[in-house]
N, C-alpha and C. Protein backbone atom coordinates (compact mmCIF):
# COMPACT_ATOMS: atom_id res chain seq x y z
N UNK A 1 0.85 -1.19 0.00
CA UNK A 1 0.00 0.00 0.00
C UNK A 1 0.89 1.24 0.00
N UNK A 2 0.61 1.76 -1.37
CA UNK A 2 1.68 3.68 -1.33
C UNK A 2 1.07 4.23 -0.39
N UNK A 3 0.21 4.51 0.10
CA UNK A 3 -0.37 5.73 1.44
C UNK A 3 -0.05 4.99 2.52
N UNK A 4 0.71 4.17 2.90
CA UNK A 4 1.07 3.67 4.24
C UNK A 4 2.60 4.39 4.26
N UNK A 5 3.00 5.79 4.65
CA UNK A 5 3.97 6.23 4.63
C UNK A 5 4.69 7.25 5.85
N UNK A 6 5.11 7.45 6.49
CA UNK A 6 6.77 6.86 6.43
C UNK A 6 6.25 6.06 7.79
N UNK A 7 7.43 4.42 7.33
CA UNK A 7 7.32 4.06 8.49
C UNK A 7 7.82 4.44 9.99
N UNK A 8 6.99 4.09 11.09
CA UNK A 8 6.90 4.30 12.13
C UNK A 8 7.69 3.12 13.01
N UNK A 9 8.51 3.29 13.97
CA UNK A 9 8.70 2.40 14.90
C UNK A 9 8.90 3.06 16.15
N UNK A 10 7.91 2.51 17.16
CA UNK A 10 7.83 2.89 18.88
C UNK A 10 8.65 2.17 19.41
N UNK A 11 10.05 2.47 19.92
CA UNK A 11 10.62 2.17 20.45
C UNK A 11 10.09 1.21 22.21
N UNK A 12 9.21 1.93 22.29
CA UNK A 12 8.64 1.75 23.55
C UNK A 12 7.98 0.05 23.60
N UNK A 13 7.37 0.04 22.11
CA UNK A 13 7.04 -1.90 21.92
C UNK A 13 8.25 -2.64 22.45
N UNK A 14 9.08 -2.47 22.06
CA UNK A 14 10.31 -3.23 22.73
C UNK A 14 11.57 -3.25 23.79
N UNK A 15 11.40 -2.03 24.22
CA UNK A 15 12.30 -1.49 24.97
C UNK A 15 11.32 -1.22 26.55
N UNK A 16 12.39 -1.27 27.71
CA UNK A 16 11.55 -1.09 28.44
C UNK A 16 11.13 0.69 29.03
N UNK A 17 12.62 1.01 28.64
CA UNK A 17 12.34 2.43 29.07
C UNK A 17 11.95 3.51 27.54
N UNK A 18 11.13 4.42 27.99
CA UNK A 18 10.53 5.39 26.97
C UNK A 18 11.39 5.94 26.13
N UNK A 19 11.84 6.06 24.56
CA UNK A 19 12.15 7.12 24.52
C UNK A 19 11.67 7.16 22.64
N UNK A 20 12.01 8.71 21.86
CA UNK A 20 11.32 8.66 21.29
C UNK A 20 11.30 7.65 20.35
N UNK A 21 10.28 8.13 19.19
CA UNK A 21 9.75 7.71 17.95
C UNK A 21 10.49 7.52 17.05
N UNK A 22 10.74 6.55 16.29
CA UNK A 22 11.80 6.37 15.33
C UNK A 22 11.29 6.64 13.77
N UNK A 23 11.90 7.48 13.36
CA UNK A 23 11.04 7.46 11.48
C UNK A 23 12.04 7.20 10.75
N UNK A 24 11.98 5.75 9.84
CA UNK A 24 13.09 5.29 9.26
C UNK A 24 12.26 5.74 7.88
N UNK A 25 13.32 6.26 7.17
CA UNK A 25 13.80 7.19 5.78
C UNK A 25 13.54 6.35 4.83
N UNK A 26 13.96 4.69 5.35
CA UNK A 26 13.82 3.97 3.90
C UNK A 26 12.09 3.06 4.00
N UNK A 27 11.87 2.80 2.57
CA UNK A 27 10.85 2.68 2.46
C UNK A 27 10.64 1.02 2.32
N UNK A 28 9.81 0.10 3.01
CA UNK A 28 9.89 -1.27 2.82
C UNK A 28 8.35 -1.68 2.76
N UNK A 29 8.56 -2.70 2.01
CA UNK A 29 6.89 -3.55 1.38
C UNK A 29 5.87 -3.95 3.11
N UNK A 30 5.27 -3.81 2.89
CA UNK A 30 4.32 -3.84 3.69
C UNK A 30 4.13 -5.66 4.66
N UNK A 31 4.23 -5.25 5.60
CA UNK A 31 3.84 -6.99 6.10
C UNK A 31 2.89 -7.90 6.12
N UNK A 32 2.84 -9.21 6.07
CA UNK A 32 1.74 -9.44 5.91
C UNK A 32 1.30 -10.21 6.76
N UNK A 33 1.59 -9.87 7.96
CA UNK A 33 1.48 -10.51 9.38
C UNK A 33 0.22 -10.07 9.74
N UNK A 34 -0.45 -8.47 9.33
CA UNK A 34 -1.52 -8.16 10.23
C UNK A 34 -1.70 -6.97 8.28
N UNK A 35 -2.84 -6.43 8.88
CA UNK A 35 -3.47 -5.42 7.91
C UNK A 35 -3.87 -3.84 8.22
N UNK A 36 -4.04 -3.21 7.68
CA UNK A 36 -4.18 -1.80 7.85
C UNK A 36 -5.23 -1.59 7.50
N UNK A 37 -6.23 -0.78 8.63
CA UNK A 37 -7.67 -0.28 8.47
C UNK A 37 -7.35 1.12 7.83
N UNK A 38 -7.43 1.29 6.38
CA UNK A 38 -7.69 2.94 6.56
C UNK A 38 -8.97 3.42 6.13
């Protein structure tokens, strides 16, 4: 999906302590583990 853009990663899913939001620059195919409501 092109409108699923830029990806997002919350550090916070995996880590125990807070910190920010990660926005990675490069662009990768979509997973197909779960789906996107838009």
């Amino acid at each position: 999906n092109k409108r699923v853009k830029p990806i997002i990663i919350d550090p916070g899913l995996y880590e125990l302590e807070k910190s920010e939001i990660l926005w990675l620059p490069k662009q990768r195919s979509m997973p197909t583990a779960f789906r996107l409501f838009t």
